[in-house]
N, C-alpha and C. Protein backbone atom coordinates (compact mmCIF):
# COMPACT_ATOMS: atom_id res chain seq x y z
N UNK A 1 -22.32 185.97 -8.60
CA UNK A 1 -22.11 184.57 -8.36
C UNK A 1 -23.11 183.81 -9.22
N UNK A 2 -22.78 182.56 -9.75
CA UNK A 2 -23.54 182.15 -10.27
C UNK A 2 -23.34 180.63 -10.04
N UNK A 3 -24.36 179.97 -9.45
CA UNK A 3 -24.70 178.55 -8.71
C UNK A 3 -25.96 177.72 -9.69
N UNK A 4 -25.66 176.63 -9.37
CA UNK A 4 -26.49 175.87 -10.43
C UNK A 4 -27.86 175.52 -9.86
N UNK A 5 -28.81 175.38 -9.92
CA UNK A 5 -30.12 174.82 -9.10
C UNK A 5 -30.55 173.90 -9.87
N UNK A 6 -31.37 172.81 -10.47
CA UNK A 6 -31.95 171.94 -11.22
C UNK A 6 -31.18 171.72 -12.45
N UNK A 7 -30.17 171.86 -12.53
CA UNK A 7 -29.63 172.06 -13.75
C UNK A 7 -29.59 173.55 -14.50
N UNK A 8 -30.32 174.44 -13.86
CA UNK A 8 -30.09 175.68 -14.34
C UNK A 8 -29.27 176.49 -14.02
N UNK A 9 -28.19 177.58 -14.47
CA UNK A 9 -27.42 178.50 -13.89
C UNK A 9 -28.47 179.68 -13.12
N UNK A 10 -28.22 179.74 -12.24
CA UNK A 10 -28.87 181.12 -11.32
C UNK A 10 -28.06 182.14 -10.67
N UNK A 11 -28.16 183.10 -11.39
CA UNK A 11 -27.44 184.45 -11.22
C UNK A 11 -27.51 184.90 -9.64
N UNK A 12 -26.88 185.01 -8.86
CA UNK A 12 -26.75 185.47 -7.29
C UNK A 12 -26.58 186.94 -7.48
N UNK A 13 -27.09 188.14 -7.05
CA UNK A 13 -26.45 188.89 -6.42
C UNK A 13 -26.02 188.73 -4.92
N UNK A 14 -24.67 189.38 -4.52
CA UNK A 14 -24.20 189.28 -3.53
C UNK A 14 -23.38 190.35 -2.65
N UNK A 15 -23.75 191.21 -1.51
CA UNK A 15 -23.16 192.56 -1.21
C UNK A 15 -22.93 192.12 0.29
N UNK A 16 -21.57 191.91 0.28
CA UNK A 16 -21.01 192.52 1.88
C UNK A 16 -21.37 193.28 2.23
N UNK A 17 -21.30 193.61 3.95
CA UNK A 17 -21.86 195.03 4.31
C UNK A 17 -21.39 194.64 5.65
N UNK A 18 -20.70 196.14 6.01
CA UNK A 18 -20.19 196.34 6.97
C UNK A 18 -21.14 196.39 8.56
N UNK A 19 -20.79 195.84 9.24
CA UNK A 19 -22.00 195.91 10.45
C UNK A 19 -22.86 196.62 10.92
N UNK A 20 -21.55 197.99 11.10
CA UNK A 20 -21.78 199.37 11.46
C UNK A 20 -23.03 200.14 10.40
N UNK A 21 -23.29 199.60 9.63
CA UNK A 21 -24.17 200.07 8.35
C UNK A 21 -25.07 199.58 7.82
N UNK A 22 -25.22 197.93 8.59
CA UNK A 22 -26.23 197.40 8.09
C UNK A 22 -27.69 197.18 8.23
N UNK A 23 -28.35 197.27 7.44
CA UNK A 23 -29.86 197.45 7.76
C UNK A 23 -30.36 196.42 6.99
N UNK A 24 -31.90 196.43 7.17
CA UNK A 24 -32.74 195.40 6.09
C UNK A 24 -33.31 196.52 5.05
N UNK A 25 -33.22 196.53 3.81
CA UNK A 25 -34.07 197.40 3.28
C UNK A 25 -35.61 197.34 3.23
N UNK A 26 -36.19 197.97 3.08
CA UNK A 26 -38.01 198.00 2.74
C UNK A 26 -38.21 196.74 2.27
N UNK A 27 -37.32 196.94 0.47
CA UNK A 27 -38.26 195.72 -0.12
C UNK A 27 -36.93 194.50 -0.18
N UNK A 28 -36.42 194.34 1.19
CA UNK A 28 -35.81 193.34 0.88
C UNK A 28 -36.23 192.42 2.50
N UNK A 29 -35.20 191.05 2.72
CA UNK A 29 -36.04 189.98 2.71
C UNK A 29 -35.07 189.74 3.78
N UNK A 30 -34.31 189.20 5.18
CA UNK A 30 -33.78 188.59 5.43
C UNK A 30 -33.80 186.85 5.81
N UNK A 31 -32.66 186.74 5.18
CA UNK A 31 -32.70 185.10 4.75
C UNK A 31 -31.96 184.37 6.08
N UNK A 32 -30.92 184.90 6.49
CA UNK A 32 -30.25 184.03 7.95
C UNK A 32 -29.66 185.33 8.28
N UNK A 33 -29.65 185.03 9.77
CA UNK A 33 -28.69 185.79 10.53
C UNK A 33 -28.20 185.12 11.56
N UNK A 34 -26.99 185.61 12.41
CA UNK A 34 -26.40 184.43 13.50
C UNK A 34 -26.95 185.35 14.59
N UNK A 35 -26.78 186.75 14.70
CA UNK A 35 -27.07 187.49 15.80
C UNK A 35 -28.36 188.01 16.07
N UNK A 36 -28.34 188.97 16.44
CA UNK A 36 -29.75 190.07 16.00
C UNK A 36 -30.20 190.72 14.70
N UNK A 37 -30.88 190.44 14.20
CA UNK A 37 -30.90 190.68 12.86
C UNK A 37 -30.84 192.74 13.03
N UNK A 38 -30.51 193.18 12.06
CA UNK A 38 -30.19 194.61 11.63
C UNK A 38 -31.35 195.65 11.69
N UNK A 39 -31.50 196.34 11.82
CA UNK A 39 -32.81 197.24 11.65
C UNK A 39 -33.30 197.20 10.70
N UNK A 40 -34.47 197.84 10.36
CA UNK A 40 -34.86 197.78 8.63
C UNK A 40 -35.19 198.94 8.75
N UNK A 41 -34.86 199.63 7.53
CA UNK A 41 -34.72 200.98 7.39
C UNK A 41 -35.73 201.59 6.01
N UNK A 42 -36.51 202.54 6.01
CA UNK A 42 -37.71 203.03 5.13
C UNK A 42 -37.26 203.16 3.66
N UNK A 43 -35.28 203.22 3.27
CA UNK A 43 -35.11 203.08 2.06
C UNK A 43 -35.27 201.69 1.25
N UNK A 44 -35.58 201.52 -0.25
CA UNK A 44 -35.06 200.45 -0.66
C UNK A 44 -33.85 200.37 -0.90
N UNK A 45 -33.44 198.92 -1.58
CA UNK A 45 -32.44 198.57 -1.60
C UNK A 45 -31.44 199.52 -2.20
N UNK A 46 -31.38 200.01 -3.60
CA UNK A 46 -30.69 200.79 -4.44
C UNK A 46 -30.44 201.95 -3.17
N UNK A 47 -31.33 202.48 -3.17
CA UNK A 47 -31.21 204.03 -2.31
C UNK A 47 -30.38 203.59 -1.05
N UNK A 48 -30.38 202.33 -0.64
CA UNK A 48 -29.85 201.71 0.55
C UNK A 48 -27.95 202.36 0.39
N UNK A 49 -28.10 201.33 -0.98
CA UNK A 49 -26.95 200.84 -1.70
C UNK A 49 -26.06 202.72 -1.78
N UNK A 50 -26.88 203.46 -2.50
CA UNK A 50 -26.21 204.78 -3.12
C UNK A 50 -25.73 205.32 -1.81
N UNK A 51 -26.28 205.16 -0.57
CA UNK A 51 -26.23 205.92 0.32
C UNK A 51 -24.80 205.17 1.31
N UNK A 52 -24.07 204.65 1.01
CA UNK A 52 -23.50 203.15 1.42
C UNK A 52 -22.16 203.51 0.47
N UNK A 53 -22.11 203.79 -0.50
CA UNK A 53 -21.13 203.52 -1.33
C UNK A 53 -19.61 203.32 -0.69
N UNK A 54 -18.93 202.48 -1.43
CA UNK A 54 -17.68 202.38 -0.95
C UNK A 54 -16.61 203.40 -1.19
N UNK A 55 -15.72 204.28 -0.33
CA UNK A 55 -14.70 205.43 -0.85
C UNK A 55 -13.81 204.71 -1.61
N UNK A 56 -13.63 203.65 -2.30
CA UNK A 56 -12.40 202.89 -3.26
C UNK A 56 -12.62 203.10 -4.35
N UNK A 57 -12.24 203.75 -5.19
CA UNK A 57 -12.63 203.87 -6.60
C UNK A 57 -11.72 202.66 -7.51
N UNK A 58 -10.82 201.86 -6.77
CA UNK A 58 -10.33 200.91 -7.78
C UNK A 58 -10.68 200.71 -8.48
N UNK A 59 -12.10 199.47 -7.60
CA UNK A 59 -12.39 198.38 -8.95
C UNK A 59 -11.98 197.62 -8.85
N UNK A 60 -12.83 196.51 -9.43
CA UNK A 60 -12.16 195.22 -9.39
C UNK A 60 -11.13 195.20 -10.86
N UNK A 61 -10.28 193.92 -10.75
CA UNK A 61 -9.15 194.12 -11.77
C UNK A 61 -10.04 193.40 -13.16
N UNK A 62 -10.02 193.79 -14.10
CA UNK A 62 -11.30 193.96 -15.33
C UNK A 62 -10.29 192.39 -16.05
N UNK A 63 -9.48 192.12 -16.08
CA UNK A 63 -8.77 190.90 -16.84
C UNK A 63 -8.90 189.55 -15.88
N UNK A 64 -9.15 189.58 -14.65
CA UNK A 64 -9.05 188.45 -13.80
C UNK A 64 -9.99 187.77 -13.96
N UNK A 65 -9.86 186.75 -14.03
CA UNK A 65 -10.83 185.44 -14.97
C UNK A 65 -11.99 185.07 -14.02
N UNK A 66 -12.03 186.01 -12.58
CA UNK A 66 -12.91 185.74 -12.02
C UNK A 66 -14.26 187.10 -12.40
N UNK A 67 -13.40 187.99 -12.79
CA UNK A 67 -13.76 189.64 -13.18
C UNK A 67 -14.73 189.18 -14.76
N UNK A 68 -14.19 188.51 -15.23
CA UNK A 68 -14.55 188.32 -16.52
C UNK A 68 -15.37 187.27 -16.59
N UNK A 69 -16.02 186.35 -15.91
CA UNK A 69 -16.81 185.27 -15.54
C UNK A 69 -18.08 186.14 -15.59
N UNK A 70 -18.04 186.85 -14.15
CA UNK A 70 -18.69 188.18 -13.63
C UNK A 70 -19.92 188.70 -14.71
N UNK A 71 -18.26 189.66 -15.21
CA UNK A 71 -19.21 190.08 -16.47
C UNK A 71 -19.32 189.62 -17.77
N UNK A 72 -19.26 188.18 -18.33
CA UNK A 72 -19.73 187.59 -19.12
C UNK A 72 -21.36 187.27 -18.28
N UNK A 73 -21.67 187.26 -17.55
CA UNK A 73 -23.00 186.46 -16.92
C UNK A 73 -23.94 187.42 -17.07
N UNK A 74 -22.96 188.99 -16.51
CA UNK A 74 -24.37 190.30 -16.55
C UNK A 74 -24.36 190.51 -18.08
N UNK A 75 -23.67 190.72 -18.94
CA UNK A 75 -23.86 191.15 -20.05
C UNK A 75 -25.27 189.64 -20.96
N UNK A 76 -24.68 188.55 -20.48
CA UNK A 76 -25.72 187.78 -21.22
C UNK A 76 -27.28 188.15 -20.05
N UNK A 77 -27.43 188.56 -19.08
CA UNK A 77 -28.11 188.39 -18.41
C UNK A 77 -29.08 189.80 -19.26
N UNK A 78 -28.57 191.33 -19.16
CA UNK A 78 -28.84 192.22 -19.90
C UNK A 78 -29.60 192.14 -21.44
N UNK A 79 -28.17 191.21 -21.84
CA UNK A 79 -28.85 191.14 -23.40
C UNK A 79 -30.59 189.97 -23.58
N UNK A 80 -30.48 189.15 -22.34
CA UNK A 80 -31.64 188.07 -22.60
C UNK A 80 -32.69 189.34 -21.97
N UNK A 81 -32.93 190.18 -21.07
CA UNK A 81 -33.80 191.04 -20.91
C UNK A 81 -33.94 192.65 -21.56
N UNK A 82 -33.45 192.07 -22.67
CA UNK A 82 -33.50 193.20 -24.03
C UNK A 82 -32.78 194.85 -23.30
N UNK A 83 -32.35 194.81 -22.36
CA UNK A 83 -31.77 196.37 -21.96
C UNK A 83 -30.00 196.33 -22.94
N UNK A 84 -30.48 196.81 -23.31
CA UNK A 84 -29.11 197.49 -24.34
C UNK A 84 -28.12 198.29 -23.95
N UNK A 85 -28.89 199.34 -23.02
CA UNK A 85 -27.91 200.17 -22.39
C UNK A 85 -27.23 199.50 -21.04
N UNK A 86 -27.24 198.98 -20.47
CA UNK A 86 -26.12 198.14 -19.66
C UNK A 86 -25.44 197.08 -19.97
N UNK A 87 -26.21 196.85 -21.18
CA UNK A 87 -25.22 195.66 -22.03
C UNK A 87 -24.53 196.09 -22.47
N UNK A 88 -24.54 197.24 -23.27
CA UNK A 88 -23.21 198.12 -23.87
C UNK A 88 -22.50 198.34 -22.10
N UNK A 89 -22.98 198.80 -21.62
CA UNK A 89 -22.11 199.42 -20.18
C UNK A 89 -21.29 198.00 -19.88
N UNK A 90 -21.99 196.91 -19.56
CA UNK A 90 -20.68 195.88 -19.19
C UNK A 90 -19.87 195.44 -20.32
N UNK A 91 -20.76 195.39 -21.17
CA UNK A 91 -19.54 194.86 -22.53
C UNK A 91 -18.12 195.58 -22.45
N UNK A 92 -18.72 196.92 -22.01
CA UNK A 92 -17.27 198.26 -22.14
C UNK A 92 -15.95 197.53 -21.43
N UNK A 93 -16.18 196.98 -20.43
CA UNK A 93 -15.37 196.75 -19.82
C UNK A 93 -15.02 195.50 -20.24
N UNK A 94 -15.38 194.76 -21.05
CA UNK A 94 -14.45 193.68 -21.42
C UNK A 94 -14.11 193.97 -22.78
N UNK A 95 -14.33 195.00 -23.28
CA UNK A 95 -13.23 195.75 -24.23
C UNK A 95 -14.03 195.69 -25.62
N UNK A 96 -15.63 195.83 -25.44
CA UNK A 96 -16.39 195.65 -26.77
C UNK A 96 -17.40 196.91 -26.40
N UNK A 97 -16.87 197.99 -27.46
CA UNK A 97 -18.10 199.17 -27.09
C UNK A 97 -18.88 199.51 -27.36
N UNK A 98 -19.65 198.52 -28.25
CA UNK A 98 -20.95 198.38 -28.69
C UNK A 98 -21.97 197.39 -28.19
N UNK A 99 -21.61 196.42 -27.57
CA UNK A 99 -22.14 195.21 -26.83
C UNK A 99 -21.92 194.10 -28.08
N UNK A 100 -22.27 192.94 -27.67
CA UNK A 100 -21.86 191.71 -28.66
C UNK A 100 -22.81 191.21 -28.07
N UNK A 101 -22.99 190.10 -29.29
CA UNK A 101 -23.80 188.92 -28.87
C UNK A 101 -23.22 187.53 -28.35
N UNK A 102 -24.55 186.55 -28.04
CA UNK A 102 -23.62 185.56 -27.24
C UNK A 102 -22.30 184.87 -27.96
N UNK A 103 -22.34 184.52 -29.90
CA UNK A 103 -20.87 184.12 -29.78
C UNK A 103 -19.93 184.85 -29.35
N UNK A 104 -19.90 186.14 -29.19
CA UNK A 104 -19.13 186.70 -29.06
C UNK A 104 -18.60 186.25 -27.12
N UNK A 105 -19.23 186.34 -26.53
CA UNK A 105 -19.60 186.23 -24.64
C UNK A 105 -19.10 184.62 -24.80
N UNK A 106 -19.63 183.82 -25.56
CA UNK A 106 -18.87 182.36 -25.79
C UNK A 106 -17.35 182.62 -25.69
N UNK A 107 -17.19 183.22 -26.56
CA UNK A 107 -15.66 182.99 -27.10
C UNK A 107 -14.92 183.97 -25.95
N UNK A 108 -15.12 184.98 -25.59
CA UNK A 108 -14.76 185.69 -24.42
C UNK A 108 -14.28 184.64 -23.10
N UNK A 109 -15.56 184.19 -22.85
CA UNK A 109 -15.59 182.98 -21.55
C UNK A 109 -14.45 182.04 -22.01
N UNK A 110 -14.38 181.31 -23.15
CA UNK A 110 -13.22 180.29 -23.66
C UNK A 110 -12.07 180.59 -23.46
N UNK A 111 -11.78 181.98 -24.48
CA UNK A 111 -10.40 182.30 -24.27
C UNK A 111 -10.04 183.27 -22.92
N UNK A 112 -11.06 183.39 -22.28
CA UNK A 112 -10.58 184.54 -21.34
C UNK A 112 -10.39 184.39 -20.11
N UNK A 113 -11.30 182.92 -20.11
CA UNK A 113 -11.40 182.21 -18.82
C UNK A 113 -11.09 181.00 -18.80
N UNK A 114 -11.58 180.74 -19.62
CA UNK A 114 -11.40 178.70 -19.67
C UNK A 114 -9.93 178.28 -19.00
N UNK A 115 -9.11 179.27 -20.42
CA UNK A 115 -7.59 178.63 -20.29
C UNK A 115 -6.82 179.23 -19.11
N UNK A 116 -7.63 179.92 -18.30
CA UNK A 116 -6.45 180.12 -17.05
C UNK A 116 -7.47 180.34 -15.80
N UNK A 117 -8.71 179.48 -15.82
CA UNK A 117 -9.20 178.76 -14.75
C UNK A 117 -8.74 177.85 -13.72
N UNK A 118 -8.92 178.01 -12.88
CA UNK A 118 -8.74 176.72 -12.06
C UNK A 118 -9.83 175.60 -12.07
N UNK A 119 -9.53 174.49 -11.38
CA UNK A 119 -10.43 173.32 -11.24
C UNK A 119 -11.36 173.79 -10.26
N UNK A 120 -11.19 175.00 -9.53
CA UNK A 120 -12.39 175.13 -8.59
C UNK A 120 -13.18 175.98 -9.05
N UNK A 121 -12.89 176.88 -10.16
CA UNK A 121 -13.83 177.67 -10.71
C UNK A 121 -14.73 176.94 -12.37
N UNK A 122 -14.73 175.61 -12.33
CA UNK A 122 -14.72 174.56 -13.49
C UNK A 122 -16.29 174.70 -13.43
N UNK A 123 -16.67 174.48 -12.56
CA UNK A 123 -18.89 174.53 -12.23
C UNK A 123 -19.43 175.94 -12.13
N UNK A 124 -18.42 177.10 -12.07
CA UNK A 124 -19.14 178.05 -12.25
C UNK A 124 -18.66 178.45 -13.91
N UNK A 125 -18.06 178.25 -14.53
CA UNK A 125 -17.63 178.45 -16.01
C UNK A 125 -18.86 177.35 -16.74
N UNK A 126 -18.95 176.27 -16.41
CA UNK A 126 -19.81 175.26 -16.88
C UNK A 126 -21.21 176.45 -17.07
N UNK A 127 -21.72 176.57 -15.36
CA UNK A 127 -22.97 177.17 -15.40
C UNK A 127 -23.41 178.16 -16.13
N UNK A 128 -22.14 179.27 -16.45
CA UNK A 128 -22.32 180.21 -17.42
C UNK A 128 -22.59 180.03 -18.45
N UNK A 129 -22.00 179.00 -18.90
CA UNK A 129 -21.68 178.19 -20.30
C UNK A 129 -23.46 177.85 -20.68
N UNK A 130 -23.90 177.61 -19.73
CA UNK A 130 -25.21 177.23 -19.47
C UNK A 130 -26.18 178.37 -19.86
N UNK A 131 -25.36 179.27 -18.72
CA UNK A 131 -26.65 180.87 -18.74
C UNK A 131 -26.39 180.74 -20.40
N UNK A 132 -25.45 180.90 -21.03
CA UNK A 132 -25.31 181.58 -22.49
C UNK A 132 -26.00 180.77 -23.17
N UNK A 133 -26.51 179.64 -22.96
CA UNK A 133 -26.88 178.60 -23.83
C UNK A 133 -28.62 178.75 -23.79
N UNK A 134 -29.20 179.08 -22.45
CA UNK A 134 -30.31 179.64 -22.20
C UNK A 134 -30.12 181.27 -22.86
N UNK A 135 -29.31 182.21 -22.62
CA UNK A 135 -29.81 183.35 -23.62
C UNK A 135 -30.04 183.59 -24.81
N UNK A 136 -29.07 182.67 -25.43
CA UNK A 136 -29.01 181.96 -26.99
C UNK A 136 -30.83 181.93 -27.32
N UNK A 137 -31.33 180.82 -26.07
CA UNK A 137 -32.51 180.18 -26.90
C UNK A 137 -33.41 181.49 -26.85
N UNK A 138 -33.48 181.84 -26.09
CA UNK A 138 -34.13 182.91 -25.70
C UNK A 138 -34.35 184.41 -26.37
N UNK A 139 -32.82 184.56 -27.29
CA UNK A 139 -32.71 185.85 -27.93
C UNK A 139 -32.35 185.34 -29.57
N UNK A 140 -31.75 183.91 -29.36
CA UNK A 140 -30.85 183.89 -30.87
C UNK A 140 -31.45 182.46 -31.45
N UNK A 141 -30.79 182.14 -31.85
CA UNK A 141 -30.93 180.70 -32.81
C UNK A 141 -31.11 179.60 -31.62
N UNK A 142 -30.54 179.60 -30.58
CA UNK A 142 -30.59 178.53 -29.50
C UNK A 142 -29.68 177.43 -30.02
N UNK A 143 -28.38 178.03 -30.38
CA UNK A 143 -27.37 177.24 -30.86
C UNK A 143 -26.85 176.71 -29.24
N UNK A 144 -25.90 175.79 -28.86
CA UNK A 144 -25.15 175.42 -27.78
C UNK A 144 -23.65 176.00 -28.08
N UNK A 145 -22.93 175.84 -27.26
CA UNK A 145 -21.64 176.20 -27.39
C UNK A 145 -21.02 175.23 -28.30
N UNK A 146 -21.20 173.45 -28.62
CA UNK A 146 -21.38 172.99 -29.79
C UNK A 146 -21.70 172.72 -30.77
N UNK A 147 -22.73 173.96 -30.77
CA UNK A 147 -23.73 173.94 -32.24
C UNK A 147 -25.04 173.22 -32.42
N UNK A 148 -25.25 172.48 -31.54
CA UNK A 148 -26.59 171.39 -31.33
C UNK A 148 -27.44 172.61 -30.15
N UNK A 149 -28.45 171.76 -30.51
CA UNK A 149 -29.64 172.52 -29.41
C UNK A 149 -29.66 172.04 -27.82
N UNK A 150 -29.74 173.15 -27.26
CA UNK A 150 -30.04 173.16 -25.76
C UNK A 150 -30.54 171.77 -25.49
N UNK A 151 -29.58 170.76 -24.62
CA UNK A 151 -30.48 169.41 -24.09
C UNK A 151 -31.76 169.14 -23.61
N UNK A 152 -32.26 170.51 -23.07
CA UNK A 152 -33.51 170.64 -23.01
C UNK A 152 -34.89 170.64 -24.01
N UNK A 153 -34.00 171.11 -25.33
CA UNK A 153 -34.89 171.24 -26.28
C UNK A 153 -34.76 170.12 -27.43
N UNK A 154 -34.02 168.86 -27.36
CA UNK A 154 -34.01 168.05 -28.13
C UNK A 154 -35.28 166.88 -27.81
């Protein structure tokens, strides 16, 4: 998920979890609960997570413009913290098997999402639009998606 705070895009992680299974991990934090909050249990989160896994091997559907929002955000998120190897790993799935850079994640988001967005997914396409514009400055030239510099940096 990705929500805007001060004008900045901020990357959410976000994991359902079934009741029957839920715990607090070690190094994690609870933020609200309505009931009794969950036990907390001596694993962290990951080990939480591996131990948890879901039996669905689907997947989410890799073309759905909400799928592809997704992973346009981790792949720029990857490439601005220099890990290569999960940037190639999400790139894979939007059909680039070497990883790309942000024009490339630009033009992905445009044609992949833009044109068959809805009006309610319009502020989270914006915000991305955003993250990419912050990874830009951060890794590349600090071009904008119109070629001018980050509003921040004029």
């Amino acid at each position: 998920m990705c929500v805007e705070l001060a004008a900045l895009p901020i990357l959410i992680d976000l994991y359902l979890w079934p009741v029957t299974t839920a715990a607090i991990p070690s190094d994690g934090r609870l933020l609200l609960y309505r009931e009794s909050p969950p036990p907390r249990t001596g694993l962290a989160f990951m080990p939480l997570l591996d131990q948890h896994r879901t039996p669905d091997s689907t997947g989410a559907d890799a073309n759905h413009p909400a799928s592809i929002l997704l992973l346009v955000q981790l792949a720029a998120k990857y490439l601005a913290r220099g890990d290569g190897q999960r940037h190639v790993a999400i790139t894979r799935h939007l059909g680039f098997p070497s990883g790309v850079e942000i024009v490339t994640l630009r033009q992905i988001l445009d044609e992949r999402v833009d044109q068959a967005a809805t009006e309610v997914m319009r502020p989270a396409i914006n915000a991305a639009h955003r993250l990419l514009d912050l990874v830009d400055t951060v890794t590349g030239d600090g071009l904008t998606r119109d070629g001018g510099p980050p509003r921040n940096a004029r």
